[in-house]
C-alpha atoms as a PDB file:
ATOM      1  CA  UNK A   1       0.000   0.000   0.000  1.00  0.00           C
ATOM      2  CA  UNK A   2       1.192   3.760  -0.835  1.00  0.00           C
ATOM      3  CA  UNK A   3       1.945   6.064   1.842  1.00  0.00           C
ATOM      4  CA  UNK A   4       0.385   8.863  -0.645  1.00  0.00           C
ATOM      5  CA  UNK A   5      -3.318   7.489  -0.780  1.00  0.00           C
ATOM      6  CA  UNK A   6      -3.630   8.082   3.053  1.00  0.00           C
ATOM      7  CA  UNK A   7      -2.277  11.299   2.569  1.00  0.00           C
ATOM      8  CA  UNK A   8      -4.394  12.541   0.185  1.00  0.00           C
ATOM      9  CA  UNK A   9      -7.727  12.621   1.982  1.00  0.00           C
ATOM     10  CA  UNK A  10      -6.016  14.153   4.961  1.00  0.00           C
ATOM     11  CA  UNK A  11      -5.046  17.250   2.824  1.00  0.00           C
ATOM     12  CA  UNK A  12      -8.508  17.424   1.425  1.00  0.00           C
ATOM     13  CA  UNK A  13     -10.026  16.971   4.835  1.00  0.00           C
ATOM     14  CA  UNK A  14      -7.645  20.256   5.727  1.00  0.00           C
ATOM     15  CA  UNK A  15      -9.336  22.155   3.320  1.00  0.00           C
ATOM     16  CA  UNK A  16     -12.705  21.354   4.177  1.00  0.00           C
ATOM     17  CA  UNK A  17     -12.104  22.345   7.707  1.00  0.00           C
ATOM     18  CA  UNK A  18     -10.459  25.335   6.413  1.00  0.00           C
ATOM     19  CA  UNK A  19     -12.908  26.739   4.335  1.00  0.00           C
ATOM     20  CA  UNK A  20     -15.279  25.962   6.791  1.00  0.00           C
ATOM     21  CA  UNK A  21     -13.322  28.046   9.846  1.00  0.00           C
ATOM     22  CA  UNK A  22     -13.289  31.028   6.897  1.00  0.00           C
ATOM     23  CA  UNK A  23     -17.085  30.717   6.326  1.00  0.00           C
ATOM     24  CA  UNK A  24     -17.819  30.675  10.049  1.00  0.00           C
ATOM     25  CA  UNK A  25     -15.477  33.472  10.246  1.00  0.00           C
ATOM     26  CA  UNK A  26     -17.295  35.159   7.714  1.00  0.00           C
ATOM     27  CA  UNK A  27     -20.687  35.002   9.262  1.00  0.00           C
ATOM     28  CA  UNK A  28     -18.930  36.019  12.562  1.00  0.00           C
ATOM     29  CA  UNK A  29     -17.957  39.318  10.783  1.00  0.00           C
ATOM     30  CA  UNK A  30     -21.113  39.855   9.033  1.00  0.00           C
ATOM     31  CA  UNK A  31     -22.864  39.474  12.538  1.00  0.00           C
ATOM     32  CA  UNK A  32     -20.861  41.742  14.203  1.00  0.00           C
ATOM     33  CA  UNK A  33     -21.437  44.310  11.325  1.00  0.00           C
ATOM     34  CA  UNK A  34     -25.455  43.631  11.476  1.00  0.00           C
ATOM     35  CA  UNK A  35     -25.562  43.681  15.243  1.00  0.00           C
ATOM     36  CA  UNK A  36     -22.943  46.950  14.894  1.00  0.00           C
ATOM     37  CA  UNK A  37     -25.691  48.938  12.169  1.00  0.00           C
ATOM     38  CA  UNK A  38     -28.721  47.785  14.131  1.00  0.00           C
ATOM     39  CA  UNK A  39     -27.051  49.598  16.977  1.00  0.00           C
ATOM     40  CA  UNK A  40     -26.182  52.703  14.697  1.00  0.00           C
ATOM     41  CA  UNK A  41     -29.946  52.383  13.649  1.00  0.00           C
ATOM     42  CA  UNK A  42     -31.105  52.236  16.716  1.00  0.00           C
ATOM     43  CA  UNK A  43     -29.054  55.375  17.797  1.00  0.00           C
ATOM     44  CA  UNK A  44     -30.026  57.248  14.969  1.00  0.00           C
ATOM     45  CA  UNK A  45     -33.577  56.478  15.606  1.00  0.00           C
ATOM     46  CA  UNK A  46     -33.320  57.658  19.269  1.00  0.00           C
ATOM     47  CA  UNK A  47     -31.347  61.073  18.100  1.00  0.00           C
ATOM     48  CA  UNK A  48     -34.356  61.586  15.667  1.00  0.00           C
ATOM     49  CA  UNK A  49     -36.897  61.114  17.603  1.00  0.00           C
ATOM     50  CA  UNK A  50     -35.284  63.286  20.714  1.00  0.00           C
ATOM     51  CA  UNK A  51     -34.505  66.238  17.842  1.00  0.00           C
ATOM     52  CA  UNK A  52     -38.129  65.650  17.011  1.00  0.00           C
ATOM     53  CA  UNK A  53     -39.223  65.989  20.734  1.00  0.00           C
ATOM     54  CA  UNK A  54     -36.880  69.017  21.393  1.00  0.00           C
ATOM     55  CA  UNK A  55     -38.625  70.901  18.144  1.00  0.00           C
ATOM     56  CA  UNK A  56     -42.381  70.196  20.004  1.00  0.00           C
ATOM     57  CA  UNK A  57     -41.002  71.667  22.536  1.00  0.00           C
ATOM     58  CA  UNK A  58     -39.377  74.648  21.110  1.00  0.00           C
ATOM     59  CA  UNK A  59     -42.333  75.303  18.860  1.00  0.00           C
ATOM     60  CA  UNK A  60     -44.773  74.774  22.040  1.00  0.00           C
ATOM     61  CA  UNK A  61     -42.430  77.317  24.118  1.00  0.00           C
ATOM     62  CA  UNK A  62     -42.605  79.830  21.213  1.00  0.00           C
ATOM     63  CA  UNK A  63     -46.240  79.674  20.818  1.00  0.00           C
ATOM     64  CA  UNK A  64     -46.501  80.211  24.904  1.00  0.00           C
ATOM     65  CA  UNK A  65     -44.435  83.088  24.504  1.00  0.00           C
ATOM     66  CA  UNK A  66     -47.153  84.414  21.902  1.00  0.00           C
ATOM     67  CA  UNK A  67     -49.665  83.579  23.823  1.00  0.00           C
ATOM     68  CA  UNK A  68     -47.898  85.762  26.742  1.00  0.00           C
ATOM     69  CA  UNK A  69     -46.940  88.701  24.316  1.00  0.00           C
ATOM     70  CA  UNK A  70     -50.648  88.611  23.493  1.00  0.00           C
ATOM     71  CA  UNK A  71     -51.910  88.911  26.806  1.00  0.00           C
ATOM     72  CA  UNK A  72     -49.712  91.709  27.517  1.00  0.00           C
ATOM     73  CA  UNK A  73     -51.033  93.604  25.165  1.00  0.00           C
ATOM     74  CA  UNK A  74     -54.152  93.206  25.731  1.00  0.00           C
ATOM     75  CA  UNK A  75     -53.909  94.168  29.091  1.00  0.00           C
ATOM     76  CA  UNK A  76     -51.765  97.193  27.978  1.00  0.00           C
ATOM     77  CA  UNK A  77     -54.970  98.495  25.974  1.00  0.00           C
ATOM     78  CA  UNK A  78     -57.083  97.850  28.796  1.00  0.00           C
ATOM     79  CA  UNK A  79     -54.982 100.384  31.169  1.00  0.00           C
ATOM     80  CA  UNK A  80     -54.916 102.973  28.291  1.00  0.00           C
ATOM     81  CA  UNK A  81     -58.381 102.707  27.969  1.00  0.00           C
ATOM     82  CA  UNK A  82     -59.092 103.511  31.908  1.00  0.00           C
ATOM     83  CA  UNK A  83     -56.595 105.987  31.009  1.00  0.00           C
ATOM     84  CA  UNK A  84     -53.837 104.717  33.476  1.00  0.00           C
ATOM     85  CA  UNK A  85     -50.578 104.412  32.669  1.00  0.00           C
ATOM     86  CA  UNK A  86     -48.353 100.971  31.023  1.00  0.00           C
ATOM     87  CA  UNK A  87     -44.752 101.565  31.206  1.00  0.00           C
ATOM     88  CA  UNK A  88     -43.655  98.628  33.322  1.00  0.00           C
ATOM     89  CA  UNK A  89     -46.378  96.421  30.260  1.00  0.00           C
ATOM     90  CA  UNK A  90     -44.261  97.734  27.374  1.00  0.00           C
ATOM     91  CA  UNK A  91     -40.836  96.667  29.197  1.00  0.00           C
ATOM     92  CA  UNK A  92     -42.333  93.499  29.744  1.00  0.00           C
ATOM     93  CA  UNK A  93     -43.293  93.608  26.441  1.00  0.00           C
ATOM     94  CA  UNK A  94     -40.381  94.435  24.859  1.00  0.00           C
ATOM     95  CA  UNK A  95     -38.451  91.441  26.813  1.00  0.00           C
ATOM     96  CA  UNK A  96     -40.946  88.933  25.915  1.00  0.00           C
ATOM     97  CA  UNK A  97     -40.122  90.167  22.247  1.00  0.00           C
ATOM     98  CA  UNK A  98     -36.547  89.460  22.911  1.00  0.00           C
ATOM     99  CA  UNK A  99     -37.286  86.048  24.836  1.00  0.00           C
ATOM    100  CA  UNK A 100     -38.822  85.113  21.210  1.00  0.00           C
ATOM    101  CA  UNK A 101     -36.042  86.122  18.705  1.00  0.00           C
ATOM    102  CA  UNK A 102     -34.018  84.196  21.001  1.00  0.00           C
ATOM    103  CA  UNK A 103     -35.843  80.641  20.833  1.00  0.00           C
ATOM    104  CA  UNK A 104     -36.954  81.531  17.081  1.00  0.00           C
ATOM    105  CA  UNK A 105     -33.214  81.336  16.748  1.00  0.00           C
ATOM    106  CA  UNK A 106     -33.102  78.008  18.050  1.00  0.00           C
ATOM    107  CA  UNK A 107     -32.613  75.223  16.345  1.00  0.00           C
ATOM    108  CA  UNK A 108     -33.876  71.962  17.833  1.00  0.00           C
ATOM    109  CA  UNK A 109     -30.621  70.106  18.664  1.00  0.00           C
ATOM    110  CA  UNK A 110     -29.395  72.971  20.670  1.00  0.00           C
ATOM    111  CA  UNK A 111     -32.773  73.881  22.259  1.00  0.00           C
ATOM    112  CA  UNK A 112     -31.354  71.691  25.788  1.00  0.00           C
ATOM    113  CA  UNK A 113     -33.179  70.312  28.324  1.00  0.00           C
ATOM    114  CA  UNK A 114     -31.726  73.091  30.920  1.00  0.00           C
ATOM    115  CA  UNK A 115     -33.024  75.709  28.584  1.00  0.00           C
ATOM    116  CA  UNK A 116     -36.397  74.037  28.295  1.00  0.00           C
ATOM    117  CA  UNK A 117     -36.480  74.722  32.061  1.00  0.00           C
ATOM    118  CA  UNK A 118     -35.299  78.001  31.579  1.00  0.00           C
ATOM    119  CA  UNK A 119     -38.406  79.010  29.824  1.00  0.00           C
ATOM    120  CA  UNK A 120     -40.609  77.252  30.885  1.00  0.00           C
ATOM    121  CA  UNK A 121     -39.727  78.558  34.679  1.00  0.00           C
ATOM    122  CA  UNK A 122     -40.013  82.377  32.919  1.00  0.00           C
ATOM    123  CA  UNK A 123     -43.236  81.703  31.296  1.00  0.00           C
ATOM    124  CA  UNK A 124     -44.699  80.558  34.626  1.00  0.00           C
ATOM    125  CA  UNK A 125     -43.239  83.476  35.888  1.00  0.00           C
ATOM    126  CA  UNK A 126     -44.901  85.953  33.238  1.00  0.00           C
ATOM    127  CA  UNK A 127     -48.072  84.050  33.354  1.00  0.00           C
ATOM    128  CA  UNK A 128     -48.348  84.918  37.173  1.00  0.00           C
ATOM    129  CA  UNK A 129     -47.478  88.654  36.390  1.00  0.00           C
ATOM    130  CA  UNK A 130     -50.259  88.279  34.069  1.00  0.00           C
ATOM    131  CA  UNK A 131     -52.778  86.790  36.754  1.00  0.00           C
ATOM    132  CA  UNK A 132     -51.765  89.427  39.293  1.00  0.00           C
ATOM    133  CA  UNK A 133     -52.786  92.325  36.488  1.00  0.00           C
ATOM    134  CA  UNK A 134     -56.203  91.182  35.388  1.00  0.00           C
ATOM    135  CA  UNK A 135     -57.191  90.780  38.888  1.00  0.00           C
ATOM    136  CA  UNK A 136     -55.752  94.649  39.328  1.00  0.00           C
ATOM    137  CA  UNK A 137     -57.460  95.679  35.864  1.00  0.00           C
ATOM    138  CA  UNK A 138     -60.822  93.872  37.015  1.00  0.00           C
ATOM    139  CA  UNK A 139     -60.545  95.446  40.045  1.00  0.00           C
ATOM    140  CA  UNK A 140     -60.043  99.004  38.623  1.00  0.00           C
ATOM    141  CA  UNK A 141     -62.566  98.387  36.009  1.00  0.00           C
ATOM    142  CA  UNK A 142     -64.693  97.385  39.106  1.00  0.00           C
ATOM    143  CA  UNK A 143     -63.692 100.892  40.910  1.00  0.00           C
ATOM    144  CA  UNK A 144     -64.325 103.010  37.605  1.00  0.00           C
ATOM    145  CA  UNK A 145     -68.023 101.330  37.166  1.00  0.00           C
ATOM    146  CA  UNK A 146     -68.707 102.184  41.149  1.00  0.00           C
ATOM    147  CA  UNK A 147     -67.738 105.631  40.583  1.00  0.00           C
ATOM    148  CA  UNK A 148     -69.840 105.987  37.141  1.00  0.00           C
ATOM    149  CA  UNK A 149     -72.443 104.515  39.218  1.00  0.00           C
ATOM    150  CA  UNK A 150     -71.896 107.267  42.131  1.00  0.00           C
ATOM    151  CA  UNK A 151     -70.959 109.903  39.720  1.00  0.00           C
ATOM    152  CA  UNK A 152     -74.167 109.177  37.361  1.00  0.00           C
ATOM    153  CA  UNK A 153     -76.211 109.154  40.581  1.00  0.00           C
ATOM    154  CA  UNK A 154     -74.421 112.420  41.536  1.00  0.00           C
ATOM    155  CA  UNK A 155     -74.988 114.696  39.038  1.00  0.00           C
ATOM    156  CA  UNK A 156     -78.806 113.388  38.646  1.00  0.00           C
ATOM    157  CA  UNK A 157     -79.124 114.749  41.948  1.00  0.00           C
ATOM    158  CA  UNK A 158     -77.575 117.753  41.181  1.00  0.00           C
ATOM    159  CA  UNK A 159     -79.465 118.128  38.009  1.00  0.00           C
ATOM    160  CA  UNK A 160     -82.516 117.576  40.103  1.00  0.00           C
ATOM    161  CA  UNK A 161     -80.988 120.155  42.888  1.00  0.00           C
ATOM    162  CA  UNK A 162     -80.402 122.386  40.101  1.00  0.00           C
ATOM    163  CA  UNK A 163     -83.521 122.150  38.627  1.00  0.00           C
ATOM    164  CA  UNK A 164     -85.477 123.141  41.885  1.00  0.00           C
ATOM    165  CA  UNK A 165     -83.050 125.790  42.873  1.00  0.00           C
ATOM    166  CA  UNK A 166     -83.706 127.141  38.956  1.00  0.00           C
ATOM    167  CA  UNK A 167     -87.513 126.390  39.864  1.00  0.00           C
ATOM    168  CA  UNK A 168     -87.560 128.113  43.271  1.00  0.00           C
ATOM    169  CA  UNK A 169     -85.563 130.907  41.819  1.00  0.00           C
ATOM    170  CA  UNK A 170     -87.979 131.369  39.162  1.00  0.00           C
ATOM    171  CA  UNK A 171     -90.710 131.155  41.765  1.00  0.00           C
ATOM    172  CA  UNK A 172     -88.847 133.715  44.031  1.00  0.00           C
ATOM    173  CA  UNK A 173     -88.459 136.237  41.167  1.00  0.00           C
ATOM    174  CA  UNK A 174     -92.083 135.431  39.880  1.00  0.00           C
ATOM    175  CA  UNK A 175     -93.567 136.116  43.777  1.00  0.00           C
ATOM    176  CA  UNK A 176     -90.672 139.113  43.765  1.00  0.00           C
ATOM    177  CA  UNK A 177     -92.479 140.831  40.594  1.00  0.00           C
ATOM    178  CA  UNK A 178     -95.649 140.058  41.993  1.00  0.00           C
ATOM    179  CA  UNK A 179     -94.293 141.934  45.309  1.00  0.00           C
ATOM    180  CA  UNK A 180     -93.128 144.703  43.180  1.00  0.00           C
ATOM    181  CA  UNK A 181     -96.433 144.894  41.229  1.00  0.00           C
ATOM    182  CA  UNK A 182     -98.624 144.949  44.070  1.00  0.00           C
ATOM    183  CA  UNK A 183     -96.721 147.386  46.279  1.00  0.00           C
ATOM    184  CA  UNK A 184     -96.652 150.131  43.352  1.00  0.00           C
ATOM    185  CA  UNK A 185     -97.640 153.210  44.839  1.00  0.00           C
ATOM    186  CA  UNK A 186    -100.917 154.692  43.122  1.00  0.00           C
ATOM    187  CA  UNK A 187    -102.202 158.521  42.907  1.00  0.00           C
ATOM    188  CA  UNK A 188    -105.702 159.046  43.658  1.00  0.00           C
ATOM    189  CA  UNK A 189    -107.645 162.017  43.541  1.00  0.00           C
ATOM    190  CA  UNK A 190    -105.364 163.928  41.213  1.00  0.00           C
ATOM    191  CA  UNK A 191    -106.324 167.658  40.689  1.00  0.00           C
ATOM    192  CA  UNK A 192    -104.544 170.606  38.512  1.00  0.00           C
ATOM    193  CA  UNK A 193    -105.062 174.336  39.820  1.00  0.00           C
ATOM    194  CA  UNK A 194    -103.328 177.342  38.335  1.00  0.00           C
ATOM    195  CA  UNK A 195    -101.776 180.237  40.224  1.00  0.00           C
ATOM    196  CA  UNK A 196    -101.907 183.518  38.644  1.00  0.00           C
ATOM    197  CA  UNK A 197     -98.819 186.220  38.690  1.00  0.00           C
ATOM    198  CA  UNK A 198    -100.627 187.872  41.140  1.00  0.00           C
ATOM    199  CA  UNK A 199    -100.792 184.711  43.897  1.00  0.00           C
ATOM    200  CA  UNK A 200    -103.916 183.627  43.207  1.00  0.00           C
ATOM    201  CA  UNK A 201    -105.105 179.905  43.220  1.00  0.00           C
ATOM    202  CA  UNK A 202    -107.856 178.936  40.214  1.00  0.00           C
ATOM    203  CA  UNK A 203    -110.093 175.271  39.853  1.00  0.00           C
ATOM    204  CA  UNK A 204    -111.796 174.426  37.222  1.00  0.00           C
ATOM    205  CA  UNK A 205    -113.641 171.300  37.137  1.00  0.00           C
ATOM    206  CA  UNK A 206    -112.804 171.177  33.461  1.00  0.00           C
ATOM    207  CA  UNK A 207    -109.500 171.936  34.374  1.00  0.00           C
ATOM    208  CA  UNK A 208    -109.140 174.664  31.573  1.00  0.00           C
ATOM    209  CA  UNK A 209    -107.563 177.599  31.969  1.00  0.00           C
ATOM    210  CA  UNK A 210    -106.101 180.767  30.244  1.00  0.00           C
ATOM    211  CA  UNK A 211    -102.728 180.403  29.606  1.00  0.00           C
ATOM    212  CA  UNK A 212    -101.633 184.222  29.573  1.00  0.00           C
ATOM    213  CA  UNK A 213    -102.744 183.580  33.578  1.00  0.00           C
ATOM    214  CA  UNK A 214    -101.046 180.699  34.458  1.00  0.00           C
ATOM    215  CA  UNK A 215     -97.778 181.747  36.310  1.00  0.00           C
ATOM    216  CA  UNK A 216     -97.628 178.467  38.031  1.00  0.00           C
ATOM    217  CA  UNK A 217     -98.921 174.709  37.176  1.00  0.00           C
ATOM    218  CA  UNK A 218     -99.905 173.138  41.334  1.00  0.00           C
ATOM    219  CA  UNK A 219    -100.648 169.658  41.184  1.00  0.00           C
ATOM    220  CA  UNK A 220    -102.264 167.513  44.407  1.00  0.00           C
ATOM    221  CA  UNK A 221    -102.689 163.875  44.951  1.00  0.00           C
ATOM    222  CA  UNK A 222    -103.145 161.385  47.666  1.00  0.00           C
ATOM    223  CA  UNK A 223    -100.643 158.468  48.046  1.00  0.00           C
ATOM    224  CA  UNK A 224    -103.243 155.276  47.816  1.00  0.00           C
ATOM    225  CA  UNK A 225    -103.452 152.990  50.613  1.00  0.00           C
ATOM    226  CA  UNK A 226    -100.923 149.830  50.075  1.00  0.00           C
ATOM    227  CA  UNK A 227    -100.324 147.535  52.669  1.00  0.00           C
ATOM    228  CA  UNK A 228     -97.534 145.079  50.580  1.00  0.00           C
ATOM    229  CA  UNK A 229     -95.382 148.563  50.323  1.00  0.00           C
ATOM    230  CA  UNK A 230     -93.120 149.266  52.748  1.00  0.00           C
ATOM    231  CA  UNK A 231     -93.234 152.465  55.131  1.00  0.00           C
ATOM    232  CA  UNK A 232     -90.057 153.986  53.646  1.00  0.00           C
ATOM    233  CA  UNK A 233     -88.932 157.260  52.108  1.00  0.00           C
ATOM    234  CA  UNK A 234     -90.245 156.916  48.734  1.00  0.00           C
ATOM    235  CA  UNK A 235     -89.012 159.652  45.492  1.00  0.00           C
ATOM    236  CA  UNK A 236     -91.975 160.651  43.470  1.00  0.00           C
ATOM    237  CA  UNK A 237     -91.584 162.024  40.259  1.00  0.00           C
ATOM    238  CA  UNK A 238     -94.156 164.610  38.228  1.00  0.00           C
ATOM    239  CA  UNK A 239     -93.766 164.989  34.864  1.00  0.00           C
ATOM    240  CA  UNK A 240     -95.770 167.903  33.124  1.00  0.00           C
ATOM    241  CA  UNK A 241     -95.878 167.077  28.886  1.00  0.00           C
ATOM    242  CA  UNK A 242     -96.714 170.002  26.486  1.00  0.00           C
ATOM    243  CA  UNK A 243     -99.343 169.669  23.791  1.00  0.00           C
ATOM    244  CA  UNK A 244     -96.033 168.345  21.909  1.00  0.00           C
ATOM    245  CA  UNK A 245     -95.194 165.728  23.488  1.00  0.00           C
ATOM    246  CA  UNK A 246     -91.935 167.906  25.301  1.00  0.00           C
ATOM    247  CA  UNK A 247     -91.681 167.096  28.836  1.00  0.00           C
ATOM    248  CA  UNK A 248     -91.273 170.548  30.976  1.00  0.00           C
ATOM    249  CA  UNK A 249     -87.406 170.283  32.074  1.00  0.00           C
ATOM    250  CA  UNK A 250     -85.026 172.890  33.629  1.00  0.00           C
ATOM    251  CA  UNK A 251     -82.811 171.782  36.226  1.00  0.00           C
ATOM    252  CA  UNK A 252     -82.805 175.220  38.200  1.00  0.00           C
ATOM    253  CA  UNK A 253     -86.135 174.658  38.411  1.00  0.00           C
ATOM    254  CA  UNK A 254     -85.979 170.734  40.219  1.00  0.00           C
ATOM    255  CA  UNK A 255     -85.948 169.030  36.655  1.00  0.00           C
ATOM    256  CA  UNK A 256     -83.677 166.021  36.085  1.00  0.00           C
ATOM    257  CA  UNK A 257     -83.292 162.160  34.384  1.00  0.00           C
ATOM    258  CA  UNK A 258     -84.719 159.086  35.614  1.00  0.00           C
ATOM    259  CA  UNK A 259     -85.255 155.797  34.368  1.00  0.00           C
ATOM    260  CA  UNK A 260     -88.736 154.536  32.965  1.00  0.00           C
ATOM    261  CA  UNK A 261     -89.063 150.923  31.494  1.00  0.00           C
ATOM    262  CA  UNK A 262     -85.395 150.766  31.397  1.00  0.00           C
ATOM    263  CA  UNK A 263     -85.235 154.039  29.458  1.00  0.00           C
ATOM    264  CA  UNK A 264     -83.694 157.388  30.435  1.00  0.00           C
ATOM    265  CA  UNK A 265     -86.717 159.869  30.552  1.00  0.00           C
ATOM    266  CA  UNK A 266     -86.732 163.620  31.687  1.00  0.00           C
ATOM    267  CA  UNK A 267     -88.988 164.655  34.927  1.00  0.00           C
ATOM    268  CA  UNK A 268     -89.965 168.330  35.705  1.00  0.00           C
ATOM    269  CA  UNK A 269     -90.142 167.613  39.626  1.00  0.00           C
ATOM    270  CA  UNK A 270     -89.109 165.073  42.293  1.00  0.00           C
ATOM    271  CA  UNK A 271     -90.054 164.997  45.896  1.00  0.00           C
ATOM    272  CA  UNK A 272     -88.954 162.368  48.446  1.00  0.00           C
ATOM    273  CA  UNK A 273     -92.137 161.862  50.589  1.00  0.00           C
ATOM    274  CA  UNK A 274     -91.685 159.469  53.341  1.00  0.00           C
ATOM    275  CA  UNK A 275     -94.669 156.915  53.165  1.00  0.00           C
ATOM    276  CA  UNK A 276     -96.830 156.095  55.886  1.00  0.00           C
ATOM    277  CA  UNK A 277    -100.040 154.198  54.197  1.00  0.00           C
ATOM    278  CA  UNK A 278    -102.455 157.079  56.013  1.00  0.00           C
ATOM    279  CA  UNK A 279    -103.409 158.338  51.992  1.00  0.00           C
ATOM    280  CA  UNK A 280    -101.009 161.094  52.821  1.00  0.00           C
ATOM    281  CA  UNK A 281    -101.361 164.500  50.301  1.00  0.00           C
ATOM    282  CA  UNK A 282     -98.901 165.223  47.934  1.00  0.00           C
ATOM    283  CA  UNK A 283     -98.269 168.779  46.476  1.00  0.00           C
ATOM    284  CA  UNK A 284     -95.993 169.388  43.513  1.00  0.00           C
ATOM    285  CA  UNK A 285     -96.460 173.552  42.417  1.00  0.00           C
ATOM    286  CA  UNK A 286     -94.187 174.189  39.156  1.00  0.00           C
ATOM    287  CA  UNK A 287     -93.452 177.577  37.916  1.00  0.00           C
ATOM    288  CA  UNK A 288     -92.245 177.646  34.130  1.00  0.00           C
ATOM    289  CA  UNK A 289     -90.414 181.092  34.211  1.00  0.00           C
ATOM    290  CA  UNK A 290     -92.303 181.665  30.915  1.00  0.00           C
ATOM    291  CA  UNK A 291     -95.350 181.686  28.728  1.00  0.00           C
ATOM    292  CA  UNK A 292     -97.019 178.517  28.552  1.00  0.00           C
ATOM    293  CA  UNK A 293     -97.906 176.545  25.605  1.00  0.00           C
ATOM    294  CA  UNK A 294    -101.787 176.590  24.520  1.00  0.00           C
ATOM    295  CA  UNK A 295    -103.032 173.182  24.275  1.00  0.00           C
ATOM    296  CA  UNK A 296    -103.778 169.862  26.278  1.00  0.00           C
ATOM    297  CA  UNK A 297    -100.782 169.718  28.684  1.00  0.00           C
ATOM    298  CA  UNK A 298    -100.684 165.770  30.270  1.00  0.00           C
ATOM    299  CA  UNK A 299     -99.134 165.234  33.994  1.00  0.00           C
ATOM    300  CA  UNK A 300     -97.656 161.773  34.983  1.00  0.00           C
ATOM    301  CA  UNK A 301     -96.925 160.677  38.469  1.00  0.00           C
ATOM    302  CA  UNK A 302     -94.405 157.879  38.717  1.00  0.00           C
ATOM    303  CA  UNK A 303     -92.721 156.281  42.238  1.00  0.00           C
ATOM    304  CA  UNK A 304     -90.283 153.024  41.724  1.00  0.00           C
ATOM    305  CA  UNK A 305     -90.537 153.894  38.042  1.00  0.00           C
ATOM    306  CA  UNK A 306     -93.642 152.854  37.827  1.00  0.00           C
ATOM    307  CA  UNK A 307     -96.473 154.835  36.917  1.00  0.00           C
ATOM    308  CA  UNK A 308     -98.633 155.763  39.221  1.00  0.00           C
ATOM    309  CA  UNK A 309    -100.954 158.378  37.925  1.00  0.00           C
ATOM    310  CA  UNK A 310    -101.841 160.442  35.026  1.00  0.00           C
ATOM    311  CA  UNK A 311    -104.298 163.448  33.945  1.00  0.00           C
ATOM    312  CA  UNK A 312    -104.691 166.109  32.116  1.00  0.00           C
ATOM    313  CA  UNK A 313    -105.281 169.925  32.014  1.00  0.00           C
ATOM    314  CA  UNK A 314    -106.040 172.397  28.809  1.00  0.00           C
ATOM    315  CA  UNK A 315    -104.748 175.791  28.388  1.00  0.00           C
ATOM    316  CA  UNK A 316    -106.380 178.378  26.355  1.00  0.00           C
END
């Protein structure tokens, strides 16, 4: 037998057990690499979904921060509208703008957990701010709506007051005119007499007389009985008109101005008679200084300026 043939087999046996050690080597490898990008997989997976969970986040914080801004200026309105006002609101304002360029300018990989809890800790922070001012805006708006309520009430009150005082005023002056009405002074009894250049008193129950006679007009009337007037000292007025319409005036002779229906008119005499409701006679006697006018002369009596009396005499 040859040495060789046992040989043989053995070397082919080698081989068998060689390629065998190479294909379990093989699969060794390519299990490692599987198990090695399953990991990687796995990993990346895990990063996606936490870059994923950090951009929820970041857009949730922005939108809170909105949300905030918002209600900031909101309430900001609300204080200018109760006229109050909202500096410390616009500085808050303005940072909330700021806290929102900032986490705009995020990106989600380096929006970290500790800054998550950054702003979320300032938002709760904000939000409280913002509790604490619509209880102080309700609270105002509850103040203002008291004092429209007291100030309504007020001045309907003093619209009423003022309406009453405008009513008893009216009433006072209306009960004041009255007053003034019924406590006119009037002349009863009123008679003209002429007396001549040579002293002598002439009546006519006509009461018409020659004018070339006349050297002085005397005119007499009793104060009428009033018991509204007041006992005072009371200036009574004649005035003696000429056929013409002329009132007789000459200061040297007691003429003057006073006021009738609110206009200036001219009186020939005044006397201040002190007034004692007894009817008391008054005597006015007038002397021209010069020829008389022929024609229906007219005398008027006037106290308070008020009328109080008129008639007439005619000379020839």
């Amino acid at each position: 037998m040859n040495p060789n043939d046992n040989l043989e087999p053995r070397k082919n046996n080698s081989r068998v057990y060689l390629w065998v050690a190479l294909v379990l080597v093989l699969l060794g490898i390519n299990g490692v690499l599987l198990y090695l990008r399953s990991q990687e997989q796995t990993k990346n997976e895990q990063l996606t979904t936490d870059v994923q969970a950090k951009d929820t986040k970041l857009a949730e914080q922005i939108k809170e921060y909105e949300t905030i801004k918002a209600d900031f200026e909101r309430q900001s309105q609300e204080l200018q509208k109760l006229g109050l006002s909202n500096d410390s609101l616009q500085s808050r304002i303005a940072g909330v703008n700021a806290d929102l360029l900032r986490l705009r300018s995020f990106k989600a990989g380096s929006f970290s957990l500790a800054m998550q809890k950054q702003y979320k800790q300032r938002a709760m922070n904000l939000e409280g701010q913002l509790k604490k001012r619509d209880e102080e805006i309700a609270q105002l708006k509850q103040d203002n709506e008291t004092l429209y309520t007291e100030t309504t009430t007020l001045k309907e009150r003093q619209n009423k007051l003022t309406d009453t005082i405008s009513t008893i005023a009216k009433t006072n002056r209306d009960l004041s005119d009255k007053v003034t009405v019924a406590s006119r002074l009037q002349a009863d009894n009123i008679k003209v007499a002429i007396i001549t250049s040579k002293n002598k008193e002439k009546m006519d129950d006509k009461e018409e007389f020659k004018a070339k006679r006349v050297e002085k007009v005397k005119v007499t009337f009793n104060l009428g009985r009033n018991d509204v007037s007041p006992k005072e000292s009371k200036a009574v007025y004649m005035r003696i008109l000429e056929p013409d319409g002329a009132a007789l005036y000459n200061l040297s002779t007691g003429g003057g101005t006073f006021t009738v229906d609110g206009q200036e008119s001219f009186y020939t005499q005044k006397q201040d008679v002190v007034y004692d409701n007894t009817r008391q006679p008054v005597v006015f006697t007038y002397a021209k200084g010069a020829e008389y006018k022929k024609g229906v002369h007219t005398v008027e009596l006037y106290e308070g300026g008020a009328l109080m009396g008129k008639t007439t005499f005619t000379l020839k």
